[in-house]
C-alpha atoms as a PDB file:
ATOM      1  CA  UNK A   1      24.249  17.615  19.174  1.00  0.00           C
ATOM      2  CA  UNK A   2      21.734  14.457  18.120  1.00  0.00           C
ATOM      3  CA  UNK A   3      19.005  17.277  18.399  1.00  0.00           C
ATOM      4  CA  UNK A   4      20.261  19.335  15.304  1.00  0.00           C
ATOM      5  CA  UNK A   5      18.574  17.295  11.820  1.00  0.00           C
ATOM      6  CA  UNK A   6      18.861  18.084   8.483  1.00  0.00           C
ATOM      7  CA  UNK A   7      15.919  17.971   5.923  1.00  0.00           C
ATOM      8  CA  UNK A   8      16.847  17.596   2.552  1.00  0.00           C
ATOM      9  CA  UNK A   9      14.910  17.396  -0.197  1.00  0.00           C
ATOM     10  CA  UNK A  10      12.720  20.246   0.058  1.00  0.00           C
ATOM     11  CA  UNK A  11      10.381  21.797  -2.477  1.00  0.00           C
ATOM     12  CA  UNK A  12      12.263  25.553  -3.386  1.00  0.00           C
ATOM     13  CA  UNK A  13       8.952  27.279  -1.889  1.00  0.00           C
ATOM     14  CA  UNK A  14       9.473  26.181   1.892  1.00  0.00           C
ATOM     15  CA  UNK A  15      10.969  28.800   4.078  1.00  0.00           C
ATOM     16  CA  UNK A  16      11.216  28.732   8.015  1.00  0.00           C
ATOM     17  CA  UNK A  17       8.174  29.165   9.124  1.00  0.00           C
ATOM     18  CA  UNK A  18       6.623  26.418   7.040  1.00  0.00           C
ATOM     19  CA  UNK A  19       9.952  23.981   8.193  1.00  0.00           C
ATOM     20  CA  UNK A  20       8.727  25.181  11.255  1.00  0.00           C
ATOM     21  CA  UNK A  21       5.362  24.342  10.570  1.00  0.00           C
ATOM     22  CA  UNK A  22       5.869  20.900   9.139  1.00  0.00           C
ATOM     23  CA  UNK A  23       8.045  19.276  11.629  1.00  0.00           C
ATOM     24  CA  UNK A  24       5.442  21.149  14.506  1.00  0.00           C
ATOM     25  CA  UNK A  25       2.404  19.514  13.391  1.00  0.00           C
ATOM     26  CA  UNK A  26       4.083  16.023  14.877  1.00  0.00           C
ATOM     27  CA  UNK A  27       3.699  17.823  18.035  1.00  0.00           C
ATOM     28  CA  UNK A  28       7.417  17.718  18.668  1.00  0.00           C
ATOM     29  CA  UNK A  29       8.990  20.838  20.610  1.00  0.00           C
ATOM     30  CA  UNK A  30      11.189  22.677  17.977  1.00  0.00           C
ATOM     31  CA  UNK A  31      14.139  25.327  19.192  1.00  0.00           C
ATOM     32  CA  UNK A  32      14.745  26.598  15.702  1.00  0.00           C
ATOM     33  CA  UNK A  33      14.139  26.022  12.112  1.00  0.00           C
ATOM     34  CA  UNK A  34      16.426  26.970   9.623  1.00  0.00           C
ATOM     35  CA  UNK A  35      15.990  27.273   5.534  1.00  0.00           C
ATOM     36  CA  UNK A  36      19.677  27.889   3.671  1.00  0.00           C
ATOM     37  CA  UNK A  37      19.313  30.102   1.360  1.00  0.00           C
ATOM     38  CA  UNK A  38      21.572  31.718  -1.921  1.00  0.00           C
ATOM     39  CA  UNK A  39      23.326  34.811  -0.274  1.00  0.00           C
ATOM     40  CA  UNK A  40      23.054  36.264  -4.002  1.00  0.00           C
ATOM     41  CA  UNK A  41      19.718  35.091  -5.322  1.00  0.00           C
ATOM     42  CA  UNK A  42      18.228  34.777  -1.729  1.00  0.00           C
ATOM     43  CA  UNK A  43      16.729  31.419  -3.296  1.00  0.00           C
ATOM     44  CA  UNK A  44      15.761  28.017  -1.176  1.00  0.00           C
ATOM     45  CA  UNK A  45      18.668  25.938  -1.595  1.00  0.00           C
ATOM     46  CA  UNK A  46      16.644  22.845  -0.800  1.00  0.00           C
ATOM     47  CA  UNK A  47      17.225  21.389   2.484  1.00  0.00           C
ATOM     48  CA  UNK A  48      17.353  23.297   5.742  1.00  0.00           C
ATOM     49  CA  UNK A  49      17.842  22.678   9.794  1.00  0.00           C
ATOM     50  CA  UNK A  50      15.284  21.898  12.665  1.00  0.00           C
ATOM     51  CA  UNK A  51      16.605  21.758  16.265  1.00  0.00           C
ATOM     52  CA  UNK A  52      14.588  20.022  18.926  1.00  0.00           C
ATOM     53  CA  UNK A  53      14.616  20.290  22.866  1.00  0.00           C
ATOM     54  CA  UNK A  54      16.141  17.280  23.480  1.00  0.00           C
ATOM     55  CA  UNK A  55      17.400  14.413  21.249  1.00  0.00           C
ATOM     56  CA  UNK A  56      14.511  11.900  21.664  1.00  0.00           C
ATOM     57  CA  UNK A  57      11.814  14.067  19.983  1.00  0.00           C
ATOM     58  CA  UNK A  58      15.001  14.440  17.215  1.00  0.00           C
ATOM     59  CA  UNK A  59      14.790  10.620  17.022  1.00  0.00           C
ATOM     60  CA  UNK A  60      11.084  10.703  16.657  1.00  0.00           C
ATOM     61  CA  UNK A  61      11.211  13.136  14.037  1.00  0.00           C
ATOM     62  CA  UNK A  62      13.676  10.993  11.980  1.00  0.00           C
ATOM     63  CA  UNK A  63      11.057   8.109  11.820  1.00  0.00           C
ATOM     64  CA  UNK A  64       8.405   9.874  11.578  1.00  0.00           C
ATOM     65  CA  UNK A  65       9.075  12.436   8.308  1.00  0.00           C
ATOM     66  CA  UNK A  66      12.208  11.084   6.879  1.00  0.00           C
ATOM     67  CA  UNK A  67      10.819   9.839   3.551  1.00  0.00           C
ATOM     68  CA  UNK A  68       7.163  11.239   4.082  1.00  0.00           C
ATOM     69  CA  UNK A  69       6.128  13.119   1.024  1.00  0.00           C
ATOM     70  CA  UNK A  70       6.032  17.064   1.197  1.00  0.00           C
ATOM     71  CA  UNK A  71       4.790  18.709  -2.222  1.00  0.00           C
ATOM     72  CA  UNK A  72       5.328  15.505  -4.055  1.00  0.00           C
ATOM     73  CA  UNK A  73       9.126  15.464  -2.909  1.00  0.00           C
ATOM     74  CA  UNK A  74      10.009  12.923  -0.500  1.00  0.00           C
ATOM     75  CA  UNK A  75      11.729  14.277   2.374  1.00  0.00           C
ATOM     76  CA  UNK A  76      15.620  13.179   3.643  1.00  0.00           C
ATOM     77  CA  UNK A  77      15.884  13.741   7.296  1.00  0.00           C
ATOM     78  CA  UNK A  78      18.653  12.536   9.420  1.00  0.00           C
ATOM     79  CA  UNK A  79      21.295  13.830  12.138  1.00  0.00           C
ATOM     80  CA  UNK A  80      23.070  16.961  10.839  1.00  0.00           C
ATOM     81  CA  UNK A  81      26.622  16.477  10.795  1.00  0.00           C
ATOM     82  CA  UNK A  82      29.434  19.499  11.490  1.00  0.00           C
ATOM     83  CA  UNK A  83      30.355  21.736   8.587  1.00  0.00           C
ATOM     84  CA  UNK A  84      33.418  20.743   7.464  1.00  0.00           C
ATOM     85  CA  UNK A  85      36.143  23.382   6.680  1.00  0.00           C
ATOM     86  CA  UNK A  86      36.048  24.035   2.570  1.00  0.00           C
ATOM     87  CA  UNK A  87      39.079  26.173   0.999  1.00  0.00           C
ATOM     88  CA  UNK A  88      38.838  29.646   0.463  1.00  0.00           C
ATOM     89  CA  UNK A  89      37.906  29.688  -3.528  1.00  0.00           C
ATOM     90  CA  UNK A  90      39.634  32.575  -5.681  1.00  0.00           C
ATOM     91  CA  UNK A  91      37.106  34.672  -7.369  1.00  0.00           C
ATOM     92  CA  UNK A  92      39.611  36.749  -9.315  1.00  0.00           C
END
C-alpha cells in the first residue's frame, strides 16, 4: 500500500478534481484522489488522498511536491498510514 499518499496542508478551496489536477500535472498516473471533507459542514478539512498505479510514481510524487508551495501553503506529502481504530465518542 506504498501507492496510497497523504497531502496535508492544503488550502480549504482544493477539492478532488484540483488534487487530481495538481499531482497530474507531474505526469504521474493517478487511480484516485480523495479530499476529506466535514460530514456536517461539507467543508475541506485540509489534507486529502492520491493513489498512484504503482508505488514508484508514489515515490516520485513524494520528492517531487512534498514541500512545493500550493496557494502560498506548503504542501506535506508522505505515505498514508492505516486508520487507526478511535473509540466510539458519546454524544448524549
Amino acid at each position: 500500500m506504498e501507492n496510497k499518499l497523504y497531502v496535508g496542508n492544503l488550502a480549504y478551496t482544493v477539492d478532488d478534481a484540483k488534487l487530481k489536477e495538481i499531482f497530474s500535472l507531474e505526469g504521474l498516473e493517478i487511480t484516485e484522489a480523495k479530499v476529506i471533507v466535514d460530514r456536517f459542514s461539507n467543508r475541506s478539512k485540509g489534507f486529502g488522498f492520491v493513489t498512484f498505479k504503482d508505488d514508484e510514481m508514489a515515490k516520485k510524487a513524494i520528492s517531487e511536491m512534498d514541500g512545493k508551495e500550493m496557494d502560498g501553503r506548503p504542501l506535506k506529502v508522505n505515505v498514508a498510514r492505516p486508520m487507526e481504530d478511535r473509540p466510539k465518542r458519546d454524544f448524549r
